[in-house]
N, C-alpha and C. Protein backbone atom coordinates (compact mmCIF):
# COMPACT_ATOMS: atom_id res chain seq x y z
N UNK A 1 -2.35 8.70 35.96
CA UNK A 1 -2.53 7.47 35.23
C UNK A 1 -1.24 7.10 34.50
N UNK A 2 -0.96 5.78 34.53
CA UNK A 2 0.39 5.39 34.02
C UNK A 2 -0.27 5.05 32.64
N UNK A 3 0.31 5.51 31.50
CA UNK A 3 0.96 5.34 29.91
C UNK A 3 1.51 3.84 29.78
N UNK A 4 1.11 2.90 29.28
CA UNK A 4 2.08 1.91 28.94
C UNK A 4 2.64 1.93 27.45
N UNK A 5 3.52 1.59 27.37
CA UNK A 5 4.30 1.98 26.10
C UNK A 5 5.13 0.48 25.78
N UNK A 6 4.55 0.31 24.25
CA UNK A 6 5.62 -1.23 24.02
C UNK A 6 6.83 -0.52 22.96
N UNK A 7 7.84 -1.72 23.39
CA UNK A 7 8.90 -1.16 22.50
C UNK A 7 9.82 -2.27 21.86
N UNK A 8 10.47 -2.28 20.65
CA UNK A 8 10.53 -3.43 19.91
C UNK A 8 12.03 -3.25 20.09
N UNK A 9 12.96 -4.59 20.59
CA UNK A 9 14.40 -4.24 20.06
C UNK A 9 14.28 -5.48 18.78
N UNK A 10 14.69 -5.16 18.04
CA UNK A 10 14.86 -5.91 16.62
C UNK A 10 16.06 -6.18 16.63
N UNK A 11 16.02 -7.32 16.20
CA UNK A 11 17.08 -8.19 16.15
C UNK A 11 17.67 -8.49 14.56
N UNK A 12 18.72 -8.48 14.20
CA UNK A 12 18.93 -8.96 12.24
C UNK A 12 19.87 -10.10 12.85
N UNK A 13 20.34 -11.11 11.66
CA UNK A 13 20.65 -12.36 11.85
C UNK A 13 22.28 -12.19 12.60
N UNK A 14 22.73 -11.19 13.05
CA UNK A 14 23.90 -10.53 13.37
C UNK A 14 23.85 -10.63 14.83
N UNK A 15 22.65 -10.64 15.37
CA UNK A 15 22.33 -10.52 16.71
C UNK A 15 22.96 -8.73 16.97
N UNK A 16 22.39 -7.75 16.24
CA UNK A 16 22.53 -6.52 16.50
C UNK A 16 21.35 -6.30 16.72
N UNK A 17 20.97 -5.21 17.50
CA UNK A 17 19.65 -4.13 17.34
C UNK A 17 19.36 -3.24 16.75
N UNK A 18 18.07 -3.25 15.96
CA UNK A 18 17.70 -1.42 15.38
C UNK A 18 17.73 -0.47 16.06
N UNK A 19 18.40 0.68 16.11
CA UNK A 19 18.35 1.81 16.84
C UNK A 19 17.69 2.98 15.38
N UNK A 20 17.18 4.01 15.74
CA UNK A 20 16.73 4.93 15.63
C UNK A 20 17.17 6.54 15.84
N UNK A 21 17.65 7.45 15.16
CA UNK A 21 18.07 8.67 15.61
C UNK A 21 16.57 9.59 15.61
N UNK A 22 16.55 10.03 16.80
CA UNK A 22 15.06 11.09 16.69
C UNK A 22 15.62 12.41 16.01
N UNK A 23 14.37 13.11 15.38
CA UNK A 23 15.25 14.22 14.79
C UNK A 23 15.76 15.53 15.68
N UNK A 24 16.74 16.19 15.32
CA UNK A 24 16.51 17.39 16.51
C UNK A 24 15.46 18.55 16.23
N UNK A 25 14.44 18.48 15.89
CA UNK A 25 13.24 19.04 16.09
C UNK A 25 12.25 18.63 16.96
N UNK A 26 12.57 17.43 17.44
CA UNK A 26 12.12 16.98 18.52
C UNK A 26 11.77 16.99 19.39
N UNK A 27 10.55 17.49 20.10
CA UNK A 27 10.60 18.08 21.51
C UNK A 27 10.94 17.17 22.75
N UNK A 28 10.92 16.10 22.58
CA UNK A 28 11.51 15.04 23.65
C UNK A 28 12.75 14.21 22.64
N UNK A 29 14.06 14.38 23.43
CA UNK A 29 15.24 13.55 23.46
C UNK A 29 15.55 13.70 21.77
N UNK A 30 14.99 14.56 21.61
CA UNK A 30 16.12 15.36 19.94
C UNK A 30 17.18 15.10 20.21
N UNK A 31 17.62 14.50 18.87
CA UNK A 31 18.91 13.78 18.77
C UNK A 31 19.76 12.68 19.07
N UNK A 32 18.38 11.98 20.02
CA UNK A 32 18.85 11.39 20.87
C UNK A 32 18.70 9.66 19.84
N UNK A 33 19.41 8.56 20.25
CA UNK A 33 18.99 7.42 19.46
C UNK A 33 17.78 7.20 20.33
N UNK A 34 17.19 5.99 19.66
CA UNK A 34 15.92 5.23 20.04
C UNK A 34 15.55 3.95 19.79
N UNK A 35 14.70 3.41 20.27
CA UNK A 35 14.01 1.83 19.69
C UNK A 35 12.59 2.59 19.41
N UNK A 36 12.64 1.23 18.56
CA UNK A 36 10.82 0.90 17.69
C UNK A 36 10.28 0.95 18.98
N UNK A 37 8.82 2.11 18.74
CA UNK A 37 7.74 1.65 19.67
C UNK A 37 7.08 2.39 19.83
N UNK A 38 5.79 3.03 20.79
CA UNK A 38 4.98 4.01 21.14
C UNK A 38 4.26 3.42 22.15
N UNK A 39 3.14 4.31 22.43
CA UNK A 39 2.15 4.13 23.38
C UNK A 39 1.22 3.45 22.56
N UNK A 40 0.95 2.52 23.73
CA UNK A 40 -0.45 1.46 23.36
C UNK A 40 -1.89 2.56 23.32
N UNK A 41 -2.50 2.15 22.29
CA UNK A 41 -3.66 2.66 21.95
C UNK A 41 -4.60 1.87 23.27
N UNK A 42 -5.87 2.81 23.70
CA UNK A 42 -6.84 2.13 24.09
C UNK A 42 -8.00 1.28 23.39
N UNK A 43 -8.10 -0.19 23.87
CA UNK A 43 -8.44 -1.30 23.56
C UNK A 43 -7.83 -2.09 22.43
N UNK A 44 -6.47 -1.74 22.47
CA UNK A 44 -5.40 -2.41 21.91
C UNK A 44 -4.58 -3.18 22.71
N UNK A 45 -4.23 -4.41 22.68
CA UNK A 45 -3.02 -5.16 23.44
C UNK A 45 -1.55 -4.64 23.20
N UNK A 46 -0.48 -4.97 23.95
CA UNK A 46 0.81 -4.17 23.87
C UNK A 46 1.32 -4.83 22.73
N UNK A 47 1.31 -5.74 22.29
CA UNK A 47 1.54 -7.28 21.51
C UNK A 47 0.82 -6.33 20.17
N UNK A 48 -0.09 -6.00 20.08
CA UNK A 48 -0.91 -5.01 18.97
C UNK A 48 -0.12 -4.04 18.56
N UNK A 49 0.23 -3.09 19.54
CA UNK A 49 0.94 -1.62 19.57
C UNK A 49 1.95 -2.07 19.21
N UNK A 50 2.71 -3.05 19.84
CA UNK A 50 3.52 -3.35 19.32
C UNK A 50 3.90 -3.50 17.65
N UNK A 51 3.45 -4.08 17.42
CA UNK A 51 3.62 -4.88 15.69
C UNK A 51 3.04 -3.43 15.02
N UNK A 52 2.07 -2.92 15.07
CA UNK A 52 1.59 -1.60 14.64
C UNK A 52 2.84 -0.32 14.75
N UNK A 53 3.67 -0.14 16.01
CA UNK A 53 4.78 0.42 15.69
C UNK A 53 6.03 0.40 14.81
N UNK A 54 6.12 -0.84 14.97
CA UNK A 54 7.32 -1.46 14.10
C UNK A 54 6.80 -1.00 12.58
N UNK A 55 5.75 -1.70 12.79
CA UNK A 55 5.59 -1.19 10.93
C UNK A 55 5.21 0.24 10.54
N UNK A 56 4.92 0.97 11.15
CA UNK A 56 4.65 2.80 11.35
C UNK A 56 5.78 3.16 11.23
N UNK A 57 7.03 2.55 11.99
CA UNK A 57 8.53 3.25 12.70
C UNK A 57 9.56 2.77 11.24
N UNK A 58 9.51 1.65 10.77
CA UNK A 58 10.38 0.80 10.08
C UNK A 58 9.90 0.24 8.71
N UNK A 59 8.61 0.05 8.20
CA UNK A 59 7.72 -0.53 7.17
C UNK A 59 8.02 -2.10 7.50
N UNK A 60 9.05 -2.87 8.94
CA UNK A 60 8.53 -3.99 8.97
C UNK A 60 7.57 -4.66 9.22
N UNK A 61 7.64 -5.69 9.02
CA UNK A 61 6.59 -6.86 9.60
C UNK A 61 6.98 -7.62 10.86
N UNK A 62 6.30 -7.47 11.74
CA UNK A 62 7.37 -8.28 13.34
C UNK A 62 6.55 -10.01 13.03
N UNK A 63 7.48 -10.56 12.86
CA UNK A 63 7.54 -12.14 12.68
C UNK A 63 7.61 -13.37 14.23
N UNK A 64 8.01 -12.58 15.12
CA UNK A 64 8.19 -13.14 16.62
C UNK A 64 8.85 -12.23 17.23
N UNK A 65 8.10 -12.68 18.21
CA UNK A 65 8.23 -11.85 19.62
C UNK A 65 9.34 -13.12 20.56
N UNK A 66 10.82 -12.44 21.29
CA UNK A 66 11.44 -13.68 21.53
C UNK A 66 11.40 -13.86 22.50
N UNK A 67 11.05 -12.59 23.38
CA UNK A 67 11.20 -12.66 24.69
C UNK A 67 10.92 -11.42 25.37
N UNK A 68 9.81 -10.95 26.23
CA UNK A 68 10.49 -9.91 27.19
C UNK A 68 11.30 -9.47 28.21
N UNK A 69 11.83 -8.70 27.96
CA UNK A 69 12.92 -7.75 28.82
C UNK A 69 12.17 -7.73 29.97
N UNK A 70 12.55 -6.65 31.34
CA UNK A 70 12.22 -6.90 32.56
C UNK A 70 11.31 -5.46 32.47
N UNK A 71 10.88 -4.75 32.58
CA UNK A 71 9.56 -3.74 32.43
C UNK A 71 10.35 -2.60 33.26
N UNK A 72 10.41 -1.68 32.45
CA UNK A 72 10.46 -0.25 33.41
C UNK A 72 9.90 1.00 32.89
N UNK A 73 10.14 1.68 33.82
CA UNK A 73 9.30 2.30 34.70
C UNK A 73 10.18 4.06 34.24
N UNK A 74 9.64 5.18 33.79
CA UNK A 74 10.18 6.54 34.22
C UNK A 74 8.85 7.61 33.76
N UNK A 75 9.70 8.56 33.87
CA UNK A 75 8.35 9.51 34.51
C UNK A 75 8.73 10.95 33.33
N UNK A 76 7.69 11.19 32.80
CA UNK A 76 7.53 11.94 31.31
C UNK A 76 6.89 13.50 31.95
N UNK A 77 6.80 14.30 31.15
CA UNK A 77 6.39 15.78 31.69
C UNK A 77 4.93 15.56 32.07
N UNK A 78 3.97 14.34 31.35
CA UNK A 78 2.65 14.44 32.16
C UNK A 78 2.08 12.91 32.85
N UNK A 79 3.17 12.67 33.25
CA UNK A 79 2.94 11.29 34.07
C UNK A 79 3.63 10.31 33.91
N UNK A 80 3.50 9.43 34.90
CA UNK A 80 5.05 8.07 34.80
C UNK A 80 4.07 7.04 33.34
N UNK A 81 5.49 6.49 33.02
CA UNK A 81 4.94 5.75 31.58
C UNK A 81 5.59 4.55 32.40
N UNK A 82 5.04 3.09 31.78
CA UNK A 82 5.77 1.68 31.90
C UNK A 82 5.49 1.43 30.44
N UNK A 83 7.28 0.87 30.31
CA UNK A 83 7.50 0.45 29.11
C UNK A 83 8.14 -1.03 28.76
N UNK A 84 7.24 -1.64 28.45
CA UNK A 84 7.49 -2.99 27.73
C UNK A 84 8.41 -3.35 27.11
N UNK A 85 9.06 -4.15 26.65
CA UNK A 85 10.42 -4.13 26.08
C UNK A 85 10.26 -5.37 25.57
N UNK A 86 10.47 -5.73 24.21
CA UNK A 86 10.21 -6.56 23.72
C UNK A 86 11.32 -7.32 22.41
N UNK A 87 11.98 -8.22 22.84
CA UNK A 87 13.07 -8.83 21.74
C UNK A 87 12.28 -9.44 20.22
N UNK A 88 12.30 -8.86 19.26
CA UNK A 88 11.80 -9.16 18.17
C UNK A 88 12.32 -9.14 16.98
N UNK A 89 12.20 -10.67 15.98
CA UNK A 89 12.43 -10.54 14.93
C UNK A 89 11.16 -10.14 13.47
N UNK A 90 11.69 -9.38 12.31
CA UNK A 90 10.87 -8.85 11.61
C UNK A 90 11.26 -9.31 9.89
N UNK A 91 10.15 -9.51 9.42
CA UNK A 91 10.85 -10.03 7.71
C UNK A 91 10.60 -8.24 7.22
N UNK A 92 11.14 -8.09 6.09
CA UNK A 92 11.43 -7.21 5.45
C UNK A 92 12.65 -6.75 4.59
N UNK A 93 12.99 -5.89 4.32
CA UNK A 93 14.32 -5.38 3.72
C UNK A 93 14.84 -4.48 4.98
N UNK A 94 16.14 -5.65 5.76
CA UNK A 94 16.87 -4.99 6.73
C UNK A 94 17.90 -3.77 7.21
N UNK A 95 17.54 -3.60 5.17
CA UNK A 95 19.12 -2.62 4.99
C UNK A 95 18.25 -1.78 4.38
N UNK A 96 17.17 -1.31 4.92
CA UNK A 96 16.35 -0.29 3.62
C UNK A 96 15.12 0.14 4.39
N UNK A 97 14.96 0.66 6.19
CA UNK A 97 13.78 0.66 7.00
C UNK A 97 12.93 1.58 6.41
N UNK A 98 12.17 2.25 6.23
CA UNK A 98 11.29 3.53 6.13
C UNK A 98 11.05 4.03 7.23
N UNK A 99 11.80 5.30 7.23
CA UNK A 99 11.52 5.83 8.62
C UNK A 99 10.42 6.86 8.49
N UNK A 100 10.59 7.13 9.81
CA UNK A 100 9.08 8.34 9.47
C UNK A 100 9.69 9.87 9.22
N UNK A 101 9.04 10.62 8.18
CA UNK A 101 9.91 11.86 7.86
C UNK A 101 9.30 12.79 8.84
N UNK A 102 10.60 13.35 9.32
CA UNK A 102 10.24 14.20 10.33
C UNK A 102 10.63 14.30 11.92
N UNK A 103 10.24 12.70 11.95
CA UNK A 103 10.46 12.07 12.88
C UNK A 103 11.96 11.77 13.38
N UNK A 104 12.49 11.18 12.47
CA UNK A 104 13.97 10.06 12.50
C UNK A 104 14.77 10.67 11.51
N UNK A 105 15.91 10.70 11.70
CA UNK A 105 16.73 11.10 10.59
C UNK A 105 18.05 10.28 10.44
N UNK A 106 18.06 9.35 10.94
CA UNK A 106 19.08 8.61 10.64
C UNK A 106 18.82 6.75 11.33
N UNK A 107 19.54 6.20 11.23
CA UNK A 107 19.32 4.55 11.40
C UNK A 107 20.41 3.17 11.32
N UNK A 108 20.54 2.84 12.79
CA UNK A 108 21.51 2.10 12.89
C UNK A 108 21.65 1.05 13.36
N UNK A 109 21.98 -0.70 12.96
CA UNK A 109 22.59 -1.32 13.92
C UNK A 109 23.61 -1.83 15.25
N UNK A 110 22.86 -1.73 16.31
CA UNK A 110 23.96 -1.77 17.36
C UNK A 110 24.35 -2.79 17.90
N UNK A 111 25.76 -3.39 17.91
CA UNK A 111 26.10 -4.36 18.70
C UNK A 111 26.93 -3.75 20.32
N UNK A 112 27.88 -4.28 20.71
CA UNK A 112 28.62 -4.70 21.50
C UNK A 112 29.74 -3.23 21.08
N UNK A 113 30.84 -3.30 19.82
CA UNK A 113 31.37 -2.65 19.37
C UNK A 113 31.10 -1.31 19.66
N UNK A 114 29.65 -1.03 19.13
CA UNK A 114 29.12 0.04 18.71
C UNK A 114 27.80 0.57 19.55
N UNK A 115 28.36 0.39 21.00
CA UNK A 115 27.34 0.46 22.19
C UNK A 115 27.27 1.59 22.43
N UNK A 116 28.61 2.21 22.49
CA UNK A 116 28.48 3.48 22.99
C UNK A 116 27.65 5.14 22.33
N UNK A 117 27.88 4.37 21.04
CA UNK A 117 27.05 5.28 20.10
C UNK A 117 25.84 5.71 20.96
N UNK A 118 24.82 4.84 21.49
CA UNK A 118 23.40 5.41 21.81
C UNK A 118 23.68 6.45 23.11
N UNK A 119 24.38 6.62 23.70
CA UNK A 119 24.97 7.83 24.56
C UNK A 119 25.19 9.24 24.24
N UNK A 120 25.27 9.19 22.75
CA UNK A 120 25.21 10.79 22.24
C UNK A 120 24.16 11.72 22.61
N UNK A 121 24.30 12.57 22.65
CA UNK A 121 23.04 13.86 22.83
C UNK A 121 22.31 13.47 23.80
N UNK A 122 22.92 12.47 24.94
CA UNK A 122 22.10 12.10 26.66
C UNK A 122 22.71 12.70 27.58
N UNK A 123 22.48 13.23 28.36
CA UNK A 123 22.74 13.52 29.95
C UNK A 123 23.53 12.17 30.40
N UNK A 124 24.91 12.48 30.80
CA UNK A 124 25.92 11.09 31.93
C UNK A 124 24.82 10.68 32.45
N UNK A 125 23.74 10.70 33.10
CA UNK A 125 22.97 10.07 33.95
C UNK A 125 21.75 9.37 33.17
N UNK A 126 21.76 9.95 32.06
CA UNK A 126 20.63 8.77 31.24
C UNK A 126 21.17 7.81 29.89
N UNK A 127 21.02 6.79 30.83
CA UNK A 127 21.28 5.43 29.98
C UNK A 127 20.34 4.26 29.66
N UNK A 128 19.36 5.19 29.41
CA UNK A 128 17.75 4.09 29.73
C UNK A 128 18.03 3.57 28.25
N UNK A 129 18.37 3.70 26.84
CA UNK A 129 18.72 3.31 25.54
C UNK A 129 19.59 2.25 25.68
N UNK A 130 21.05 3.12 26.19
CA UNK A 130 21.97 1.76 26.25
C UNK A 130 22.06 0.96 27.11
N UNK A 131 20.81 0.72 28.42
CA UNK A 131 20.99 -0.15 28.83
C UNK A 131 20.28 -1.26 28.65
N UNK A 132 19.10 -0.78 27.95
CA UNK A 132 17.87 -1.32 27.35
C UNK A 132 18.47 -2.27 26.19
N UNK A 133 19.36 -1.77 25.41
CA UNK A 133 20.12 -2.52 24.30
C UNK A 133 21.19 -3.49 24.58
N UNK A 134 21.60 -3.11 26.06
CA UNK A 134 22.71 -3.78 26.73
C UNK A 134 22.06 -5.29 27.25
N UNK A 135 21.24 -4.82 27.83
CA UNK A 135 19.99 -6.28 28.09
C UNK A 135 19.33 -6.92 27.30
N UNK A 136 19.47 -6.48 26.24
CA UNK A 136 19.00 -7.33 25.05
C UNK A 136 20.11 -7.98 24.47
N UNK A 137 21.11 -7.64 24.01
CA UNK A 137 22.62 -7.91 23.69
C UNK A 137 22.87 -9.64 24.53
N UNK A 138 22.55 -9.28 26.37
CA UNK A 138 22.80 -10.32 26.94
C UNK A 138 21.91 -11.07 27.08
N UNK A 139 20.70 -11.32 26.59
CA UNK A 139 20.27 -12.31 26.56
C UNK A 139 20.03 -13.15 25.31
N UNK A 140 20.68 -12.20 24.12
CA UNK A 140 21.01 -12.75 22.70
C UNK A 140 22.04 -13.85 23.16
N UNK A 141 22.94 -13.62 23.92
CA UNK A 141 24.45 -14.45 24.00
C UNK A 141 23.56 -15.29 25.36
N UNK A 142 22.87 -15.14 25.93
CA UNK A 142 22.74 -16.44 26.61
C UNK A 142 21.46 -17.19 26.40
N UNK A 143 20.88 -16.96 25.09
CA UNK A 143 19.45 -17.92 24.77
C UNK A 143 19.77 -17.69 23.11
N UNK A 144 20.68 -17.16 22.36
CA UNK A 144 21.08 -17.70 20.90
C UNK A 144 20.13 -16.37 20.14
């Protein structure tokens, strides 16, 4: 059975994204950066899970949804997940997230500049973060 999983790239008036450091206690991708998001609850919409993550992950409030990304697809130790991808802006205090303790240990905006950052603590062959952020990046610069 496929997992669907929504995931928030947040946007601040900078046209950067929230990224996320997981902690290294982590049993999946310790250390690794991240976006807002989780698995959709059953008889919850992704649009639900959605906004419910963000504010679990960040203490925001998601204010609009701008657009989705193109949907993919990978495969976890107990089955393939599809993950939603979702361009979103959030009101709150942008410079002040609440992360979850335990969870996250650090927290960053990423542009263009500062792309390469989400590549730390990944395997050369996994770029599912920065490319996920890379596609969001380009459709900031070609829809504003």
């Amino acid at each position: 059975m496929t997992h669907t999983i929504a995931t928030a790239l947040i946007v601040n008036t900078n046209g950067d994204i929230f990224v996320q450091r997981r902690s290294p206690t982590r049993r999946l991708f310790p250390g690794c950066w991240d976006l807002a998001g989780g698995h959709v609850d059953p008889g919850e919409t992704v649009e639900e899970a959605l906004t419910r993550e963000v504010f679990e992950e960040t203490g925001w409030t998601v204010d609009a949804l701008r657009t989705e990304l193109s949907p993919k697809t990978w495969q976890a130790e107990d089955g393939p997940r599809l993950e939603r991808q979702f361009i979103v802006t959030v009101s709150g205090d942008l410079s002040n997230p609440t992360l979850e303790t335990g969870k996250v240990d650090a927290w960053s905006w990423i542009g263009r500049e500062n792309l390469a950052t989400l590549k730390a603590n990944r395997s050369t062959d996994d770029t599912f973060i920065h490319d996920s952020v890379l596609e969001a990046l380009n459709w900031l610069d070609a829809n504003g």
